[in-house]
Protein backbone atom coordinates (compact mmCIF):
# COMPACT_ATOMS: atom_id res chain seq x y z
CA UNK A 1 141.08 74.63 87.27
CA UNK A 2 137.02 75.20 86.96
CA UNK A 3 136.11 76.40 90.56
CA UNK A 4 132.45 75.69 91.17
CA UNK A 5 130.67 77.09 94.43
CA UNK A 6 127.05 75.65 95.64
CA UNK A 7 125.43 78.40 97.86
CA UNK A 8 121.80 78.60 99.21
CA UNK A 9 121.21 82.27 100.06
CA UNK A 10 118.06 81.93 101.56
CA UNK A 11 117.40 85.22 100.44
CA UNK A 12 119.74 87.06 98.37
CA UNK A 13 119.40 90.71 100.18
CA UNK A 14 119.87 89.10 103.42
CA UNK A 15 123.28 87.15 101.99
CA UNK A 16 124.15 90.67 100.37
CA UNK A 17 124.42 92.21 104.13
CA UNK A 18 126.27 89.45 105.42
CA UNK A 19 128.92 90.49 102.96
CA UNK A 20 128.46 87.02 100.35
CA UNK A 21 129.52 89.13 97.41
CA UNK A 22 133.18 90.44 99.17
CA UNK A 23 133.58 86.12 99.94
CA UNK A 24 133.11 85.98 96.46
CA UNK A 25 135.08 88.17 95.37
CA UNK A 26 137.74 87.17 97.67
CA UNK A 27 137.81 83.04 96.29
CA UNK A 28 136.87 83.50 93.00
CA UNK A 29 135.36 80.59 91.57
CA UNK A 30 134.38 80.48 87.85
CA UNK A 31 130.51 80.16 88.33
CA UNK A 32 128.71 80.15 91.43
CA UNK A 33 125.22 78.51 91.63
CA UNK A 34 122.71 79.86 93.91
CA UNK A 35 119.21 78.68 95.75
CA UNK A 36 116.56 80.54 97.05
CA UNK A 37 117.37 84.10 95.46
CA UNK A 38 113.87 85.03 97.35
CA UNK A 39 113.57 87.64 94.77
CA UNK A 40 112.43 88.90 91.47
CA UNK A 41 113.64 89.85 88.11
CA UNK A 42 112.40 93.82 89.81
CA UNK A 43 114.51 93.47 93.02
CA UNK A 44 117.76 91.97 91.31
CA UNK A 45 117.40 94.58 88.55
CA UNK A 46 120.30 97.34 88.84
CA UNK A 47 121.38 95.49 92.39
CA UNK A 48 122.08 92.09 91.64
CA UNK A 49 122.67 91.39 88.21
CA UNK A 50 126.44 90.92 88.69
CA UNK A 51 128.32 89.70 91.70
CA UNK A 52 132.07 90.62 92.28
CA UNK A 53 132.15 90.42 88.48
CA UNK A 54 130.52 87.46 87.42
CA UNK A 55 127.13 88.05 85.71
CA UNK A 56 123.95 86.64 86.91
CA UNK A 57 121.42 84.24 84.67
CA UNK A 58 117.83 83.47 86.79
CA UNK A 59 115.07 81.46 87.56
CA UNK A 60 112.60 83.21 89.47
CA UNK A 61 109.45 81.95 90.87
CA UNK A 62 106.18 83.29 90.31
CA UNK A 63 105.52 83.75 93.93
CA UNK A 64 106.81 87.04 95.60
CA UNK A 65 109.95 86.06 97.97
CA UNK A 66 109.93 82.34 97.30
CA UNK A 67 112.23 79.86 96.12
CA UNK A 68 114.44 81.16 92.92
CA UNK A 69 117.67 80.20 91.13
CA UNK A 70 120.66 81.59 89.52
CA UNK A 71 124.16 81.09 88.37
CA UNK A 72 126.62 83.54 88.43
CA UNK A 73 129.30 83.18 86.01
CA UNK A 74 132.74 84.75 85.18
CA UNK A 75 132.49 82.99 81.46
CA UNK A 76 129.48 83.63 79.02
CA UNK A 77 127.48 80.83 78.41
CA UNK A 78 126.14 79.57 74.84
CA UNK A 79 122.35 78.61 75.92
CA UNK A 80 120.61 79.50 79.20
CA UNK A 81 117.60 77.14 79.93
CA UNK A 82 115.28 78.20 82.55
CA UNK A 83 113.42 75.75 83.86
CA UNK A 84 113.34 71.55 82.81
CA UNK A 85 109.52 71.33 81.58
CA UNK A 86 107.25 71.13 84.19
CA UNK A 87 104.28 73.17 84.85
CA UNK A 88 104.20 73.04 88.23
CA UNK A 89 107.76 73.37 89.18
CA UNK A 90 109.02 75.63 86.85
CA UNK A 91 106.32 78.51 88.07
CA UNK A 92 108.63 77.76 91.44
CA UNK A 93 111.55 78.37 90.14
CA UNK A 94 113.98 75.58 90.71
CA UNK A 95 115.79 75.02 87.61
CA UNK A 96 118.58 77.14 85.56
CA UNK A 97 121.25 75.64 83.00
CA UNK A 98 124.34 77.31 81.75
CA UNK A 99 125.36 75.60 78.35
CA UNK A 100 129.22 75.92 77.25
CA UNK A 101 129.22 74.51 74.41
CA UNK A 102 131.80 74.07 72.17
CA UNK A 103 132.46 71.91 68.76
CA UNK A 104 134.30 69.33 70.80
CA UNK A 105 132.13 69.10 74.35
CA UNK A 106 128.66 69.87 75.24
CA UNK A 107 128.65 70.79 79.34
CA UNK A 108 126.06 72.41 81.52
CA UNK A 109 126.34 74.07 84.81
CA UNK A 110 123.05 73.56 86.89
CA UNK A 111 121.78 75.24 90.01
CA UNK A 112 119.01 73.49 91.27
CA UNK A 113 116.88 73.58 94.15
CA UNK A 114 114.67 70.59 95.21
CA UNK A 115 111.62 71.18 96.99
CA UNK A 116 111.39 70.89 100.96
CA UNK A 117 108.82 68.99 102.82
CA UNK A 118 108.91 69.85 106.10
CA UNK A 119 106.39 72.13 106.34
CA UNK A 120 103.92 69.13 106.15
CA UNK A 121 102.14 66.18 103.81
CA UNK A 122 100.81 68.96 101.17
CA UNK A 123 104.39 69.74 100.56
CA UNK A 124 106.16 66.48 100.88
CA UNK A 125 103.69 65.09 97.80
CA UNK A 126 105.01 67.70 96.29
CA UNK A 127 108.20 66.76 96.54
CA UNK A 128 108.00 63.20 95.46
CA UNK A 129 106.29 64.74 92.39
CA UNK A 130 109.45 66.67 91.65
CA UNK A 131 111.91 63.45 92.50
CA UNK A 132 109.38 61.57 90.00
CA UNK A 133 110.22 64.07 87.00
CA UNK A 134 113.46 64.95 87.66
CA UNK A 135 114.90 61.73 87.47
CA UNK A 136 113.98 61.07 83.49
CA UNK A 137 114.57 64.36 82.46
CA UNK A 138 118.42 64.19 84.44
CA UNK A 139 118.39 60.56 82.79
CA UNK A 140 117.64 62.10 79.18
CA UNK A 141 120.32 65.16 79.71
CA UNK A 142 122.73 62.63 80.73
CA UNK A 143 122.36 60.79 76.94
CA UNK A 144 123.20 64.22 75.42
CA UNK A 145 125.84 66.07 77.48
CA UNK A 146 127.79 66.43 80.68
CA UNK A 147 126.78 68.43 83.51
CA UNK A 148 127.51 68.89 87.12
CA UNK A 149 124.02 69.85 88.74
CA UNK A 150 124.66 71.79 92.48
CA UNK A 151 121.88 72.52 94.40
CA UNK A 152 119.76 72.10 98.24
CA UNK A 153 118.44 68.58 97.13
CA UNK A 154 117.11 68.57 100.75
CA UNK A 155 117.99 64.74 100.76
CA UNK A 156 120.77 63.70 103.47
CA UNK A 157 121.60 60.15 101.66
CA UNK A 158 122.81 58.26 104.62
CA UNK A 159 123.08 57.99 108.05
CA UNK A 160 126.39 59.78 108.12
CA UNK A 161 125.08 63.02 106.42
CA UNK A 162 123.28 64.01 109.12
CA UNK A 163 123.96 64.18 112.98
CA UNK A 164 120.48 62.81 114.62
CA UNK A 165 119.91 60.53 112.03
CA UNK A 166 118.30 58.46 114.00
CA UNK A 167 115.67 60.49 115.22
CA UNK A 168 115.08 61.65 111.64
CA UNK A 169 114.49 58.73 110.07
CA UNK A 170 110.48 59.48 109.73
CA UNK A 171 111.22 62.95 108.78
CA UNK A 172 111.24 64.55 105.72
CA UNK A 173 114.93 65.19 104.17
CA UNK A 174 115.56 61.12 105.16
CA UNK A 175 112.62 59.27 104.56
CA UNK A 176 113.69 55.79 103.19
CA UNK A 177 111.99 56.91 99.81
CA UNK A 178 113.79 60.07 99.27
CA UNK A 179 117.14 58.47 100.06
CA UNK A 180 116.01 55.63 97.98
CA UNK A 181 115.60 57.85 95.32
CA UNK A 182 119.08 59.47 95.85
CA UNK A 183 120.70 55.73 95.38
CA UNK A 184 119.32 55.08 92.18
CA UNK A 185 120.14 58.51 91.39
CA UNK A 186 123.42 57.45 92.10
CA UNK A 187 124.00 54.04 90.80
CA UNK A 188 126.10 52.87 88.41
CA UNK A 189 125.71 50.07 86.02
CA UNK A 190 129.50 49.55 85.52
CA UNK A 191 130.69 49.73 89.30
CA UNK A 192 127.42 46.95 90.32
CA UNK A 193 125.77 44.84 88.17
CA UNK A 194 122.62 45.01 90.00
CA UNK A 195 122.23 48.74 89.12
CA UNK A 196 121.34 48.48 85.47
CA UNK A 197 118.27 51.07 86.13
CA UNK A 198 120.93 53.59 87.91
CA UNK A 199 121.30 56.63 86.65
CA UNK A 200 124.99 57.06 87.30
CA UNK A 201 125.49 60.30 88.31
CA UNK A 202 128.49 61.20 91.02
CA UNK A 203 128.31 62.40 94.60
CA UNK A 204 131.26 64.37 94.40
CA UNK A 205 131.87 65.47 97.80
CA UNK A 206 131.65 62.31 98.86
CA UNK A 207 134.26 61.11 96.25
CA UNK A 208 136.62 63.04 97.43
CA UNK A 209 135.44 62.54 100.90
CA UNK A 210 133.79 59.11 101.41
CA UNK A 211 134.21 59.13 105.54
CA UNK A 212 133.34 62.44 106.13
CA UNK A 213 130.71 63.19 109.04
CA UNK A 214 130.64 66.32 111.06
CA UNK A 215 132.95 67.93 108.70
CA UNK A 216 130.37 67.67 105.53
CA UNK A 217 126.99 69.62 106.88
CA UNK A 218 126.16 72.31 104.98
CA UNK A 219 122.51 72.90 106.68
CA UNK A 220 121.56 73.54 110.53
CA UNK A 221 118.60 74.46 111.61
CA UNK A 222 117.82 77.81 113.22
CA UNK A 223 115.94 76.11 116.38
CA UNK A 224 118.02 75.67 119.33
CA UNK A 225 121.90 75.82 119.23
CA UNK A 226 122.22 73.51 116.04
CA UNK A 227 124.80 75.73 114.89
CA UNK A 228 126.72 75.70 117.33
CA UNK A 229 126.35 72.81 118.28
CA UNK A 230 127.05 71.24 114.69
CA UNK A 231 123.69 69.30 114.87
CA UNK A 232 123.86 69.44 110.80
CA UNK A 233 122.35 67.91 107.96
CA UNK A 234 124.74 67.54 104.45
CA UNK A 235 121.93 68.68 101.99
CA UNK A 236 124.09 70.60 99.36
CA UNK A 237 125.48 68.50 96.42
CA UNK A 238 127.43 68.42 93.41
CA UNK A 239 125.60 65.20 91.14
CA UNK A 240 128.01 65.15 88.60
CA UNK A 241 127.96 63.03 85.15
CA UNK A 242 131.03 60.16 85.32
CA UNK A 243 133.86 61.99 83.57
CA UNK A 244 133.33 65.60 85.06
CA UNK A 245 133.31 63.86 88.26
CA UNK A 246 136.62 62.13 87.20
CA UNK A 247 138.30 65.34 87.05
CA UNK A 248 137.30 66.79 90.85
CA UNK A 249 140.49 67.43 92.50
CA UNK A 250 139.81 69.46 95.55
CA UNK A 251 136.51 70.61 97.84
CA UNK A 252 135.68 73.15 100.90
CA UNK A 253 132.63 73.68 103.13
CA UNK A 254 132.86 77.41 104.27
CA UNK A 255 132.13 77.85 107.65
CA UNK A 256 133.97 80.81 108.65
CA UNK A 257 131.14 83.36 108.00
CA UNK A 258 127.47 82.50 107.72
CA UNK A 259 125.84 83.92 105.07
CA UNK A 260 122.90 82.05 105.75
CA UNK A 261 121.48 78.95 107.42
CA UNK A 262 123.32 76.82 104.44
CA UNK A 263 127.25 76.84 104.37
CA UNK A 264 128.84 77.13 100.73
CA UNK A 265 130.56 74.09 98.56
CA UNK A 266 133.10 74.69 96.48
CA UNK A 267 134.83 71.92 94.63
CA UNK A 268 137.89 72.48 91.92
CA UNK A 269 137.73 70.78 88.49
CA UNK A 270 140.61 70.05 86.61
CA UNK A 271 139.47 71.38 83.49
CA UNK A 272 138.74 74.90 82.20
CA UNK A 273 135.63 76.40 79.88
């Protein structure tokens, strides 16, 4: 089995004293992908460059104590790729891929974090600028190899992956156009005829788990008791290609310890690098 975690840290000193690296050390996955490091190549250097083992590959932003990526991986890649090509985004930091490539498969391991918009219109342009290019260059990757990309898309795709959906239905995270954006991301040409333009990439939580509600947040807000309450939004995916996807066997949304406002994904592959 490939065991693949999805984790944003929203700040990886903060996750470090809420004891993330003894809960990975304790399930082990193969490669864990993380969002929002919050750091730079300084402040990982010596402290965080390995996790319980696995060895960390980065994307940092430019900005002190903003954004970042990384994967941590128990298995060396053959190409690391740090960022997708875009001058405005990649000086952010959203964007690391692990090649393991071998003479019979070309696969990538992405962590990936989507920009928020919640903070107001500057930042929800923004965002639609970053749906608007990462949709052809996931649409070109997806002609050349497989992949499963993990990452805070900060997109709940439908009503049921998100508590007060509802009341959030003019609010950034699920406005029709970002969820919009999500189906097409989604949609496959040889399931419905009418999505020739899909993209045909794989939800795969909700493969596995295609009823799921309260059990499949992975985000709550730190206002009020959302927590506690479970008033949560699902905003951490695996997009996988088609036959990756095929192979998903087995997923868990840790909840038992909070290592930060986001709860990690880990879904089991029936395959190995």
């Amino acid at each position: 089995m490939f065991k693949l975690t999805s984790l944003n840290l929203n700040g990886i000193r903060s996750a470090a004293t809420k004891g993330v690296e003894a809960w990975i050390a304790a399930t082990a996955p193969d490669c864990i992908c993380v969002q929002e490091v919050k750091a730079q190549a300084a402040d990982v250097q010596g402290k965080f460059e390995q996790m319980a083992g696995l060895q960390g590959y980065f994307h940092f932003a430019e900005k002190k104590g903003y954004s970042g990526v990384g994967v941590y991986s128990k298995h060396a890649p053959s190409e690391v790729v740090t960022g997708y090509g875009s001058p405005e985004f990649d000086a952010e930091g959203r964007y690391v891929e692990l090649r393991f490539d071998t003479p019979q498969r070309k696969f990538s391991v992405i962590s990936c974090y989507f920009p928020s918009g919640s903070s107001g219109e500057e930042r929800q342009q923004a965002k639609f600028r970053f749906l608007a290019e990462m949709r052809p260059y996931l649409t070109a990757l997806k002609q050349s190899r497989d992949f499963i990309l993990c990452g805070d898309v900060n997109i709940a795709h439908q009503a049921m992956d998100l508590k007060n959906w509802r009341g959030n239905q003019k609010n950034s995270g699920f406005l029709p156009e970002e969820r919009a954006w999500m189906t097409h991301l989604l949609a496959r040409a040889d399931l419905d005829p009418l999505a020739a333009e899909g993209l045909g990439l794989v939800d795969v939580y909700r493969q596995l788990q295609p009823t799921a509600t309260d059990t499949a947040y992975t985000w709550w807000s730190n206002r009020g008791q959302a927590y506690t309450n479970n008033v949560g939004w699902r905003l951490d995916y695996h997009l996988a290609t088609p036959a990756i996807a095929a192979l998903a066997r087995s997923e868990h949304i840790y909840k038992d310890v909070k290592f930060s406002d986001h709860a990690p994904i880990t879904i089991d592959y029936d395959f190995t690098l």
